[in-house]
PDB file of N, CA and C in Angstrom:
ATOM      1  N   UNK A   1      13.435  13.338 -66.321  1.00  0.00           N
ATOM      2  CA  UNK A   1      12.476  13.214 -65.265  1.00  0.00           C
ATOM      3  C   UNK A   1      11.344  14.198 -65.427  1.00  0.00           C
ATOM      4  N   UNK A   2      11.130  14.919 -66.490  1.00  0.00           N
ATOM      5  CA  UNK A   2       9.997  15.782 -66.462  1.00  0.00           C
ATOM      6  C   UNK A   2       9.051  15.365 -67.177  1.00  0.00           C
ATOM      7  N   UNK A   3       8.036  15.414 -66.680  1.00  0.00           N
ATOM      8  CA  UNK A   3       6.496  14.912 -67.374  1.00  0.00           C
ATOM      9  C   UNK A   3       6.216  15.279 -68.266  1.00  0.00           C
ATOM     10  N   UNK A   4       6.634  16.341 -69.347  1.00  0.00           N
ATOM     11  CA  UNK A   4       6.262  16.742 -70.419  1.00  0.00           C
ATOM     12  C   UNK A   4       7.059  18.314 -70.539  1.00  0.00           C
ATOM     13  N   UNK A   5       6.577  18.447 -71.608  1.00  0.00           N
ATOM     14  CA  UNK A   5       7.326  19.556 -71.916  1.00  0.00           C
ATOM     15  C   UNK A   5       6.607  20.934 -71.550  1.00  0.00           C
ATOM     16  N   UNK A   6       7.206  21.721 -70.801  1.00  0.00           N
ATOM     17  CA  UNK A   6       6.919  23.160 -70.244  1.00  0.00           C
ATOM     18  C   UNK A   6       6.582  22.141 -68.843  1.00  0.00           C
ATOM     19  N   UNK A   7       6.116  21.177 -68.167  1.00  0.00           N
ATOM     20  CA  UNK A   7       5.774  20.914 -67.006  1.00  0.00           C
ATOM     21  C   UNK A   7       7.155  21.006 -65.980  1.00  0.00           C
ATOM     22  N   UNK A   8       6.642  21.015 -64.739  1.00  0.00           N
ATOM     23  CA  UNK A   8       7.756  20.891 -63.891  1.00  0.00           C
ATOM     24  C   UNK A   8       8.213  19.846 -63.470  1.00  0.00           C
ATOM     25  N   UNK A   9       8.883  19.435 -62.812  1.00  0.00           N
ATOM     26  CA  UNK A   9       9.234  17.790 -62.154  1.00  0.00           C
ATOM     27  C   UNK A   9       8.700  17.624 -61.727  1.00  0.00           C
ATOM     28  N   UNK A  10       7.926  16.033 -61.904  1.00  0.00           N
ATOM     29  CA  UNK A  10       7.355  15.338 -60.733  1.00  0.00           C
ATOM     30  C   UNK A  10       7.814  15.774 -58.987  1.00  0.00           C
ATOM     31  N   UNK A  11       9.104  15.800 -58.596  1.00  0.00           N
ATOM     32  CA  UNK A  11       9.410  16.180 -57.689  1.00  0.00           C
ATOM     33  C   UNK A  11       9.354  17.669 -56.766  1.00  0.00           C
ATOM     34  N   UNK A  12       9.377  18.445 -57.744  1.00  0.00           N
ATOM     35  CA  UNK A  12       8.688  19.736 -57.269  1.00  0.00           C
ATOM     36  C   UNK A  12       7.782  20.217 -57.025  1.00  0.00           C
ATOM     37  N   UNK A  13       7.600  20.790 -55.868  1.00  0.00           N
ATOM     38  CA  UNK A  13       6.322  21.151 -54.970  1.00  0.00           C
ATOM     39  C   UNK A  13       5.302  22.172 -55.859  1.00  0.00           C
ATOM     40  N   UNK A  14       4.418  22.501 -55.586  1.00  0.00           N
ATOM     41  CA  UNK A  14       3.628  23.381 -56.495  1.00  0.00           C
ATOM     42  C   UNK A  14       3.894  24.840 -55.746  1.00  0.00           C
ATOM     43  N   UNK A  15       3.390  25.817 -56.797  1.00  0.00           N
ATOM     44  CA  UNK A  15       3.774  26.842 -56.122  1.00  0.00           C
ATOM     45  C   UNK A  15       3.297  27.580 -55.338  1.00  0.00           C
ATOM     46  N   UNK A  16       3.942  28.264 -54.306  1.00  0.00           N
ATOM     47  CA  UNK A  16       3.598  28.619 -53.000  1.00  0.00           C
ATOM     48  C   UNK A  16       2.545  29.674 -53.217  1.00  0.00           C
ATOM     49  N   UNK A  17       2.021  29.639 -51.994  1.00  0.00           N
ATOM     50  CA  UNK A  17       0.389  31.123 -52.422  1.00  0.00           C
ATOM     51  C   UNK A  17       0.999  31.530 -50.822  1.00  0.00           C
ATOM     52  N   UNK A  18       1.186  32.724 -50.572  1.00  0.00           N
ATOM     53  CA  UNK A  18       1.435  33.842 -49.679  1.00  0.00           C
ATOM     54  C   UNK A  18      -0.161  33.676 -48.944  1.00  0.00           C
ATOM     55  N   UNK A  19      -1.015  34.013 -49.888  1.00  0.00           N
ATOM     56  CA  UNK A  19      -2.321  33.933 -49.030  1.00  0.00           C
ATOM     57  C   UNK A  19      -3.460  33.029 -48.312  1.00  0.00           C
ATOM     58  N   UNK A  20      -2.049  32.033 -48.298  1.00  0.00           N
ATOM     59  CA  UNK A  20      -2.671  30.507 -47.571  1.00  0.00           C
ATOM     60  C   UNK A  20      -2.058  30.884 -46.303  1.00  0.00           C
ATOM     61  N   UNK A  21      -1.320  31.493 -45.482  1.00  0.00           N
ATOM     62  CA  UNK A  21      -0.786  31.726 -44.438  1.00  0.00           C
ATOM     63  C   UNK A  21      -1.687  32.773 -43.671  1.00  0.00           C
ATOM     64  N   UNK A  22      -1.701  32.980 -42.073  1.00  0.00           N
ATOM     65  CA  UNK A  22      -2.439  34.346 -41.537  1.00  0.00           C
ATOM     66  C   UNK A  22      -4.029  33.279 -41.519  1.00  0.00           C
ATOM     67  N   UNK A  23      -4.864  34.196 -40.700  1.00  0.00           N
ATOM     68  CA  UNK A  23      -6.112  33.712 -40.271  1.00  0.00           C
ATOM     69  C   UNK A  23      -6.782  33.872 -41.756  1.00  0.00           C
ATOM     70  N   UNK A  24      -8.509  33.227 -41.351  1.00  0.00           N
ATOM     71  CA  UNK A  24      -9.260  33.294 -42.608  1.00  0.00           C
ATOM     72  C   UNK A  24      -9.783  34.478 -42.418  1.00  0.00           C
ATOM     73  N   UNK A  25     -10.175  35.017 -43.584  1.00  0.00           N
ATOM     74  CA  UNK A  25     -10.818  36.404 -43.246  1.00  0.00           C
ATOM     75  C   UNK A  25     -12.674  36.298 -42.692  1.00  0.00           C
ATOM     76  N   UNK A  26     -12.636  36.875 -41.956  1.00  0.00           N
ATOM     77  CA  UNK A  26     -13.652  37.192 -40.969  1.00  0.00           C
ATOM     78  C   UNK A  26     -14.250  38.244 -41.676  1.00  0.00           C
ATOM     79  N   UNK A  27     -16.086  38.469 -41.709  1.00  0.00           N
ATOM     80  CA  UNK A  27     -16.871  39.486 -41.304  1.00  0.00           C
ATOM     81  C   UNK A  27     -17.374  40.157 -40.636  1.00  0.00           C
ATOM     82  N   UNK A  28     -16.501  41.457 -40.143  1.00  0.00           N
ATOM     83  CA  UNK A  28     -16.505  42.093 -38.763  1.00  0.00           C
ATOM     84  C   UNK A  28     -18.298  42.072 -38.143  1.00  0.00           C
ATOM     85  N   UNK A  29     -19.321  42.169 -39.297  1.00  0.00           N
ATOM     86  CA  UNK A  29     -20.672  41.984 -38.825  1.00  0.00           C
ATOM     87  C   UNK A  29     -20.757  40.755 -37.947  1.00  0.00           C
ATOM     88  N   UNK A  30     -20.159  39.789 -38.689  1.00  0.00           N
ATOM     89  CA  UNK A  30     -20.815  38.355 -37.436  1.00  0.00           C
ATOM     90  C   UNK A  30     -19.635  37.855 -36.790  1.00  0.00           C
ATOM     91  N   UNK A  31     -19.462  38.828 -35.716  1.00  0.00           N
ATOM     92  CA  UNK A  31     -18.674  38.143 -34.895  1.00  0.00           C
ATOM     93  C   UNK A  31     -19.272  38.931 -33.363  1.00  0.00           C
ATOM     94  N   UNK A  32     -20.177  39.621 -33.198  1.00  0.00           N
ATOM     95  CA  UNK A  32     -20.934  40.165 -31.861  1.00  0.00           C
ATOM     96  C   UNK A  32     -22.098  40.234 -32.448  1.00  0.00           C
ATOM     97  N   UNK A  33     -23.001  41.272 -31.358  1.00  0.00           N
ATOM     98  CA  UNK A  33     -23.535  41.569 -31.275  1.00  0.00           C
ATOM     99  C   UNK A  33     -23.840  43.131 -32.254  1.00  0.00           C
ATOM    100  N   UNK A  34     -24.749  43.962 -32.875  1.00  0.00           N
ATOM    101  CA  UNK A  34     -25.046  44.569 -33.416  1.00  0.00           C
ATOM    102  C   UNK A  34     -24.726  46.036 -32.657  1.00  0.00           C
ATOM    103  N   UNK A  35     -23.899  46.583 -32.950  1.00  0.00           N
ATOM    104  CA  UNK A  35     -23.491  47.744 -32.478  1.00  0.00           C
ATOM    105  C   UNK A  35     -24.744  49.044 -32.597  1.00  0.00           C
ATOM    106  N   UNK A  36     -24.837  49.545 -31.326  1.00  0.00           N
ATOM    107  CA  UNK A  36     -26.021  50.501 -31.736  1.00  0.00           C
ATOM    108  C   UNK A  36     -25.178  51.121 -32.042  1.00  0.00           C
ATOM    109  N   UNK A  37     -26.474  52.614 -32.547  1.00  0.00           N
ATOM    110  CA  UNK A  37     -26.078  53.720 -32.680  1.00  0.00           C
ATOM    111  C   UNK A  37     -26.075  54.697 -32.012  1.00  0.00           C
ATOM    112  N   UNK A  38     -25.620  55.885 -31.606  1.00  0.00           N
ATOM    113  CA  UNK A  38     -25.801  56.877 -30.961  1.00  0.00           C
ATOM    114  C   UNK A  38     -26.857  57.940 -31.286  1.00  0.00           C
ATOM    115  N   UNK A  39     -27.693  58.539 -30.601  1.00  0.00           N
ATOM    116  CA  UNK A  39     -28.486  59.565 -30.961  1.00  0.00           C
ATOM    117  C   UNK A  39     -28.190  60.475 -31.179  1.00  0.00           C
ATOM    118  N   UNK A  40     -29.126  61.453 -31.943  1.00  0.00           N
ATOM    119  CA  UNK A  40     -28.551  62.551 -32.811  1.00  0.00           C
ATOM    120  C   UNK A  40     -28.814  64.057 -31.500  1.00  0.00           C
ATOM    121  N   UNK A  41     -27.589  64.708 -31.425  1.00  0.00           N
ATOM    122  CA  UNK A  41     -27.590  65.577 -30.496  1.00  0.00           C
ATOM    123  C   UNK A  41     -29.060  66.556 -30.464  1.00  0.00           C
ATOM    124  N   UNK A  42     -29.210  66.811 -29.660  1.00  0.00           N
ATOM    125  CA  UNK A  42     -30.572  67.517 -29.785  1.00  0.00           C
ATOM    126  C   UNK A  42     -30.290  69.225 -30.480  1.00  0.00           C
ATOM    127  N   UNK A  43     -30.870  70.032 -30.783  1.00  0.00           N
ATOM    128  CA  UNK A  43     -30.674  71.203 -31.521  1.00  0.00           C
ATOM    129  C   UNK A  43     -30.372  71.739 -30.908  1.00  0.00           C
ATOM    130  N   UNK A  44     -29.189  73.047 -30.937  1.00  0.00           N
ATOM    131  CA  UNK A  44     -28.945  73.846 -29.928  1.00  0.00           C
ATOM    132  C   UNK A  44     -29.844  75.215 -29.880  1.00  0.00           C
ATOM    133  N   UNK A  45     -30.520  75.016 -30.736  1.00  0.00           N
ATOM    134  CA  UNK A  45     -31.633  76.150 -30.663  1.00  0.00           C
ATOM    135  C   UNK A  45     -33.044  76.138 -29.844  1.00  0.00           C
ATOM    136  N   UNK A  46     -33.134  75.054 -29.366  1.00  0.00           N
ATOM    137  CA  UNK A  46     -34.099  74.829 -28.617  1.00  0.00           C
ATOM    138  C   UNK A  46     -33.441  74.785 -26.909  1.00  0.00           C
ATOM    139  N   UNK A  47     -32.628  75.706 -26.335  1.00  0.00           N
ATOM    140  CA  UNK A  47     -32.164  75.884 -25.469  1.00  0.00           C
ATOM    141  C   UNK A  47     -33.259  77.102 -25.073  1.00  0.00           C
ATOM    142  N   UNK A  48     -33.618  77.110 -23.332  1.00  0.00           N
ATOM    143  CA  UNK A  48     -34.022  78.048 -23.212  1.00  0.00           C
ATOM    144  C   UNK A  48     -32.579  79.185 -22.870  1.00  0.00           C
ATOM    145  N   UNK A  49     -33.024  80.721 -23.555  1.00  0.00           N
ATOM    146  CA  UNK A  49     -31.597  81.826 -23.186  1.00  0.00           C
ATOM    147  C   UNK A  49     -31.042  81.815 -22.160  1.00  0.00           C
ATOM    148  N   UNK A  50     -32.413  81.911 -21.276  1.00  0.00           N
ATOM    149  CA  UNK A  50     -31.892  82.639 -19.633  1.00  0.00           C
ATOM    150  C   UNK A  50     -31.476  81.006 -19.228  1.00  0.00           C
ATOM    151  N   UNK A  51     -31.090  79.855 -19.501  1.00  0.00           N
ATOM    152  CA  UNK A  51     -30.560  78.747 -18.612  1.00  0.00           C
ATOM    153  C   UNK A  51     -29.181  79.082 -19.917  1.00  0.00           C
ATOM    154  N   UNK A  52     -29.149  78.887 -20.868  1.00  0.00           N
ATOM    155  CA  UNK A  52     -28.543  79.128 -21.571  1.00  0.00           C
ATOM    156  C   UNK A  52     -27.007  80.403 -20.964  1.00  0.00           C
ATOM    157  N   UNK A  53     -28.017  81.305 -20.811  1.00  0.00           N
ATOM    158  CA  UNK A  53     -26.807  82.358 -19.490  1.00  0.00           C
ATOM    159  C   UNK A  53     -26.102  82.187 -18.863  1.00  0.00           C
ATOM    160  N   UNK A  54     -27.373  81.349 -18.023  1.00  0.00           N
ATOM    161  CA  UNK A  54     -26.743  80.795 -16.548  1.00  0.00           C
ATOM    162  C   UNK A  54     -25.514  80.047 -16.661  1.00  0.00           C
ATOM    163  N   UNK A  55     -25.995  79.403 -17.275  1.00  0.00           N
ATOM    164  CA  UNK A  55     -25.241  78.165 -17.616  1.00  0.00           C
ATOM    165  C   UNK A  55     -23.369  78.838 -17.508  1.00  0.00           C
ATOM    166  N   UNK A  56     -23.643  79.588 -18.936  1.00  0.00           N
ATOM    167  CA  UNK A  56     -21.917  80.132 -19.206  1.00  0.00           C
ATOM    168  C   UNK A  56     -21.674  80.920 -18.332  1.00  0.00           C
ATOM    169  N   UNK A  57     -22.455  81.722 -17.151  1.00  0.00           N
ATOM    170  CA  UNK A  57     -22.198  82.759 -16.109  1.00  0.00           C
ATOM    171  C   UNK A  57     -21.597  81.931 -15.626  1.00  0.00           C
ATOM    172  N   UNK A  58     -21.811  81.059 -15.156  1.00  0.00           N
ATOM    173  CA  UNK A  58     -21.948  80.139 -13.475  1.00  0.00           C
ATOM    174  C   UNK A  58     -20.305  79.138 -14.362  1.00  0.00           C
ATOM    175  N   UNK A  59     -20.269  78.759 -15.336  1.00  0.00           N
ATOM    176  CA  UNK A  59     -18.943  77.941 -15.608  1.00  0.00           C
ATOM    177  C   UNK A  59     -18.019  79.256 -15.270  1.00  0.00           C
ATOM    178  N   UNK A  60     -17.929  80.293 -16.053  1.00  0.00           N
ATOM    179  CA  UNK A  60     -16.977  81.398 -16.152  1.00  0.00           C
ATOM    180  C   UNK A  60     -16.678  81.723 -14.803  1.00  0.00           C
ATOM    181  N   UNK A  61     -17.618  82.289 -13.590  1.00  0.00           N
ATOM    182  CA  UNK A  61     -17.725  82.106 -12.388  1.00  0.00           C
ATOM    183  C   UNK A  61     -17.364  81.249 -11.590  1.00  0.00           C
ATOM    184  N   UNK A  62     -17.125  79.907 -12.402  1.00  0.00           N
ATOM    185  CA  UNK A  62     -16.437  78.230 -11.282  1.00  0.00           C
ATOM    186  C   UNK A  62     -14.951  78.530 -12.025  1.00  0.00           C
ATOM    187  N   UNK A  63     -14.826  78.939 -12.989  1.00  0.00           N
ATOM    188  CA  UNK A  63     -13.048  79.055 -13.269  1.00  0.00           C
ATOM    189  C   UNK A  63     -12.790  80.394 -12.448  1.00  0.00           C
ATOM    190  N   UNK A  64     -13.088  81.365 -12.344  1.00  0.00           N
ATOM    191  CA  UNK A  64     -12.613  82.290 -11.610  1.00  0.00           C
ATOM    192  C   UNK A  64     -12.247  81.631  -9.900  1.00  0.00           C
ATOM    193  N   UNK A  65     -13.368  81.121  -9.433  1.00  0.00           N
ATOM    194  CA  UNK A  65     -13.268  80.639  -8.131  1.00  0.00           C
ATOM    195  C   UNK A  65     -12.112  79.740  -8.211  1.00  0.00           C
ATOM    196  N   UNK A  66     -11.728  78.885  -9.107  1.00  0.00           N
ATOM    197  CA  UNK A  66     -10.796  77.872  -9.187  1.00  0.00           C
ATOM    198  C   UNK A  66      -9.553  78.310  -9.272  1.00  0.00           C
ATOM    199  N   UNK A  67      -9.290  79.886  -9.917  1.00  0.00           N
ATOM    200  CA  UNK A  67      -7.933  79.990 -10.228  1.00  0.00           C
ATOM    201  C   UNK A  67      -7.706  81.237  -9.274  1.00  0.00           C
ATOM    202  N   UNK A  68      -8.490  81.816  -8.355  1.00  0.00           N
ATOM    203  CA  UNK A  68      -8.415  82.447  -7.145  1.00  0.00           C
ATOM    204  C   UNK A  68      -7.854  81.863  -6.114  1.00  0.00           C
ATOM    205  N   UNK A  69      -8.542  80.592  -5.963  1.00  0.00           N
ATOM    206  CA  UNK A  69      -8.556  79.540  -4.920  1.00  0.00           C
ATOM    207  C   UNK A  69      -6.911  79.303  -5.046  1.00  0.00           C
ATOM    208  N   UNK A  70      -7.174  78.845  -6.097  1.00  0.00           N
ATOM    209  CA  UNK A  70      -5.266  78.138  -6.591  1.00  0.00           C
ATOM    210  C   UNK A  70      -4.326  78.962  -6.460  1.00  0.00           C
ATOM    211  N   UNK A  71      -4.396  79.857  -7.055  1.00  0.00           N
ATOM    212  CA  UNK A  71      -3.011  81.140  -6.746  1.00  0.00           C
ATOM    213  C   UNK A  71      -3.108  81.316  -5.199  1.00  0.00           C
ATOM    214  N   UNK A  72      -3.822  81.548  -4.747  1.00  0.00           N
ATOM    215  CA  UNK A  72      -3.584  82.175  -3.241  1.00  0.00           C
ATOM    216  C   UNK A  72      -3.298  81.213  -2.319  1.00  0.00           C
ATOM    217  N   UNK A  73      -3.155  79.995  -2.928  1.00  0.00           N
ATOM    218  CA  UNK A  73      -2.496  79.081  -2.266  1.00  0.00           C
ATOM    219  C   UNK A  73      -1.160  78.742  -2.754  1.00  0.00           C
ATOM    220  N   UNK A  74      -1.001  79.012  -3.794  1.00  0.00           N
ATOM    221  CA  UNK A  74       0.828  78.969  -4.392  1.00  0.00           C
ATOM    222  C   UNK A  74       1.579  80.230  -3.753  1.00  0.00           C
ATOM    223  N   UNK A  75       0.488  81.357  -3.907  1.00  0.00           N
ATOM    224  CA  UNK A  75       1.102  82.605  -2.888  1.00  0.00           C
ATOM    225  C   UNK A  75       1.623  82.538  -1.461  1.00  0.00           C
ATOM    226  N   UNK A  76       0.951  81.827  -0.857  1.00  0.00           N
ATOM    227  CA  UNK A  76       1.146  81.378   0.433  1.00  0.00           C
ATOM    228  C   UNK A  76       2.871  80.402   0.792  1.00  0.00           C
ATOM    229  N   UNK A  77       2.086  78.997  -0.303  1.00  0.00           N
ATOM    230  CA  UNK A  77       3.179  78.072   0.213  1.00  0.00           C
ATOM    231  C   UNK A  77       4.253  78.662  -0.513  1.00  0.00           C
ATOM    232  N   UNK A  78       4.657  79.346  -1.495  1.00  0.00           N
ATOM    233  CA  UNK A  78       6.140  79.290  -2.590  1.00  0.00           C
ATOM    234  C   UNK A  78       6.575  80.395  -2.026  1.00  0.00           C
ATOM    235  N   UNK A  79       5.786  81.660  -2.154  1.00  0.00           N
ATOM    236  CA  UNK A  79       5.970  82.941  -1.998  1.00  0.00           C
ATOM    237  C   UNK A  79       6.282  83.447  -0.555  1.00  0.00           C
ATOM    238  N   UNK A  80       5.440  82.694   0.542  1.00  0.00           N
ATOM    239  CA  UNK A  80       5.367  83.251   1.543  1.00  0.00           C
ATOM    240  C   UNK A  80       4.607  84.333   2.035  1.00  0.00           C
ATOM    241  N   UNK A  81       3.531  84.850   1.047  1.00  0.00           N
ATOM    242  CA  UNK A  81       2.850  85.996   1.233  1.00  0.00           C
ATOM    243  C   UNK A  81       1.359  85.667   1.081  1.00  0.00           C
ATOM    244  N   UNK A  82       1.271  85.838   2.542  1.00  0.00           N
ATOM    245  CA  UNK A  82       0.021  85.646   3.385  1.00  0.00           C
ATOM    246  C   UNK A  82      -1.029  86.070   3.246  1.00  0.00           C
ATOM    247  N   UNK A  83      -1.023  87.769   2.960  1.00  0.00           N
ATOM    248  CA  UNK A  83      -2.385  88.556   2.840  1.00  0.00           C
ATOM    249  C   UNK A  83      -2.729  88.263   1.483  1.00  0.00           C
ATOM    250  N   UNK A  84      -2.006  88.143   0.793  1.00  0.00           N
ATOM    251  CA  UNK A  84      -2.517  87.924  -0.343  1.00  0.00           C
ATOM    252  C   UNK A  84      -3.116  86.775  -1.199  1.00  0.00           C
ATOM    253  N   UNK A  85      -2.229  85.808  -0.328  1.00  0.00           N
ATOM    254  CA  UNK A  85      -2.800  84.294  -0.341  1.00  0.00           C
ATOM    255  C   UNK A  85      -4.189  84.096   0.376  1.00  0.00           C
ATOM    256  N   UNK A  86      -3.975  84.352   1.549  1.00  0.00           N
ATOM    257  CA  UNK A  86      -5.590  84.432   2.187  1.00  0.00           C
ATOM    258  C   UNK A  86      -6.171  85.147   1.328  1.00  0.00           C
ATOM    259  N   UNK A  87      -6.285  86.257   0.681  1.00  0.00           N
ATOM    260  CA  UNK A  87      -7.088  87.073   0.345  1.00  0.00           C
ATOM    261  C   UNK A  87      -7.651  86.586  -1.140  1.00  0.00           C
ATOM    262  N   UNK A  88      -6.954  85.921  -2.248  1.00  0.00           N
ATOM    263  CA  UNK A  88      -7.415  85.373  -3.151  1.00  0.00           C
ATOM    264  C   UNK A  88      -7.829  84.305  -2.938  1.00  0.00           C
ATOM    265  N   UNK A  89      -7.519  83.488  -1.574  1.00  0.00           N
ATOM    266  CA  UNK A  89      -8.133  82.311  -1.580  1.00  0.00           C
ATOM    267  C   UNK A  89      -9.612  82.217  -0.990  1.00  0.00           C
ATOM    268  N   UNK A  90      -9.671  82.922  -0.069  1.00  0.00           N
ATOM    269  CA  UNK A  90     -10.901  83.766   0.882  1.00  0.00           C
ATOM    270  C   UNK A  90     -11.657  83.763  -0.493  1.00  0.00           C
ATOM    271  N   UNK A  91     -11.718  84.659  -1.731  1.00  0.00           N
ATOM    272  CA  UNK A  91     -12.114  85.267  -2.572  1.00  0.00           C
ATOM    273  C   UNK A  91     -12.470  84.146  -3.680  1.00  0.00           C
ATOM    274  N   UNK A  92     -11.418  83.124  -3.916  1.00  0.00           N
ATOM    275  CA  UNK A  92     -11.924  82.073  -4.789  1.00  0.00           C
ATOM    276  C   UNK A  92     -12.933  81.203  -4.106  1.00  0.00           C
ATOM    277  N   UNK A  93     -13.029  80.938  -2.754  1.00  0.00           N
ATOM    278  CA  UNK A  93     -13.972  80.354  -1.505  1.00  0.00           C
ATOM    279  C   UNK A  93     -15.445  80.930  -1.756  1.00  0.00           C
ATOM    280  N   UNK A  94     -15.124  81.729  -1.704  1.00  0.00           N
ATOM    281  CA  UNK A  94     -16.609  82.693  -1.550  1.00  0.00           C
ATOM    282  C   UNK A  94     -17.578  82.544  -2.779  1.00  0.00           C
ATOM    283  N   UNK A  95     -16.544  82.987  -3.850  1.00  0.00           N
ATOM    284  CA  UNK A  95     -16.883  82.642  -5.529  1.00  0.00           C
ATOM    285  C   UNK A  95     -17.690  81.689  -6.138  1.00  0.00           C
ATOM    286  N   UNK A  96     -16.791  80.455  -5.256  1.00  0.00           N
ATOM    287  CA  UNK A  96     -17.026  78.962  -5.636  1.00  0.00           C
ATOM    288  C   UNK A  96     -18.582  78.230  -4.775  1.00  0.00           C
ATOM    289  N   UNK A  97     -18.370  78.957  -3.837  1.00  0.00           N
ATOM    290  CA  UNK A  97     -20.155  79.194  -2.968  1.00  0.00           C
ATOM    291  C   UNK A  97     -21.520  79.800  -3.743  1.00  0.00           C
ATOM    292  N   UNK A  98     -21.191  80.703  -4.143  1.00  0.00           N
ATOM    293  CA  UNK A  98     -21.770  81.295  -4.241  1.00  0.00           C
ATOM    294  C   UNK A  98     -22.169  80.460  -6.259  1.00  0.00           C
ATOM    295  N   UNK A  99     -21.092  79.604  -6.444  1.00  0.00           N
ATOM    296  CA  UNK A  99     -21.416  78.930  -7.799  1.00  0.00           C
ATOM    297  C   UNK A  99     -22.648  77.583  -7.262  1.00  0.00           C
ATOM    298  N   UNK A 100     -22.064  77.306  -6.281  1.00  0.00           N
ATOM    299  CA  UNK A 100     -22.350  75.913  -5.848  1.00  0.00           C
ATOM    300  C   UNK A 100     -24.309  76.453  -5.260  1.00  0.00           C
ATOM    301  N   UNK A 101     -23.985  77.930  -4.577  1.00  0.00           N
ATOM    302  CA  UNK A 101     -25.679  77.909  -4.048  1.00  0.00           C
ATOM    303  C   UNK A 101     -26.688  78.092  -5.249  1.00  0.00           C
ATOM    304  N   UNK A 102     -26.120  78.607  -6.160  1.00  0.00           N
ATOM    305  CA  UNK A 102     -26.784  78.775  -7.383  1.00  0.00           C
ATOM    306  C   UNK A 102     -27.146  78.074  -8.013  1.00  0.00           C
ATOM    307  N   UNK A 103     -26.096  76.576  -8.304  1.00  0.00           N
ATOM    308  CA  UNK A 103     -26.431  75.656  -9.609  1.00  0.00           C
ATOM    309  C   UNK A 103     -27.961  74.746  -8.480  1.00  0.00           C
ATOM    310  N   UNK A 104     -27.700  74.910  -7.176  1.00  0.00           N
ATOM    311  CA  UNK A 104     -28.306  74.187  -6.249  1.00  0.00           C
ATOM    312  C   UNK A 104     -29.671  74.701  -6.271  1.00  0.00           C
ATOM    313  N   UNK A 105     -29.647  76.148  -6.604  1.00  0.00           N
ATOM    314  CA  UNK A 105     -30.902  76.551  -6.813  1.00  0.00           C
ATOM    315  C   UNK A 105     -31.885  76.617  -7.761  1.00  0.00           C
ATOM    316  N   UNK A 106     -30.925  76.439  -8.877  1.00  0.00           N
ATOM    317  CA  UNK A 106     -31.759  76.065 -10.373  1.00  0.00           C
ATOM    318  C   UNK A 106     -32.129  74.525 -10.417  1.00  0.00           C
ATOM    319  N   UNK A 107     -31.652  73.319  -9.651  1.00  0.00           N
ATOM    320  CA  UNK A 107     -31.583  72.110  -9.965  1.00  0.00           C
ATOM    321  C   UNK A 107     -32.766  71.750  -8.422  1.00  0.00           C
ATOM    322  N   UNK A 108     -33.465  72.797  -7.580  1.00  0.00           N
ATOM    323  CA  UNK A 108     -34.488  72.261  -7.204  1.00  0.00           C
ATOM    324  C   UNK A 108     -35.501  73.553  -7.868  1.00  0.00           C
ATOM    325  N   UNK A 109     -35.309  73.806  -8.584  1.00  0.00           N
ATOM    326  CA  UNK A 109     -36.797  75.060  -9.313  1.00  0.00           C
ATOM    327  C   UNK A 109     -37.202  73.926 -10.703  1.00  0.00           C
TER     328      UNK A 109
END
């Protein structure tokens, strides 16, 4: 039953390809729209100093207020100790004001 010599049987299927299975391959370009790009960060040297200051004063100054605020309220509820809870929290309060009148004051000058 074989068609010739080295051939296979008429009856046998041809041979299988692995890479006839799975989707067709796609070009991620045409399938949307054109992805922008992002702009290039601006230089950090063209910062003015004194906002530049401010800037890291007034963050360093909002974590202090934040972790004043916070302890003297774990002091309070866990601990039970009052003056001291009021007193760091009073103190992170004040801190955090005094961040908030500031950034308020550079952002109408």
């Amino acid at each position: 039953m074989s068609n010739g010599p080295g051939e296979p049987p008429s009856h046998e299927p041809e041979e299988f390809d692995p890479d006839s299975l799975g989707p067709d391959t796609v070009d991620p370009a045409s399938l949307g729209p054109e992805t922008p790009s992002a702009p290039d960060p601006p230089d950090g040297s063209e910062v003015d100093r004194e906002i530049h200051g401010l800037f890291w004063w007034l963050a360093a100054l909002a974590n202090v207020a934040l972790l004043a605020a916070s302890l003297g309220v774990m002091f309070v509820v866990f601990r039970a100790r009052w003056t001291l809870g009021a007193q760091l929290t009073l103190s992170g309060l004040i801190v955090g004001g005094y961040v908030y009148y500031r950034v308020r004051q550079f952002q109408s000058e």
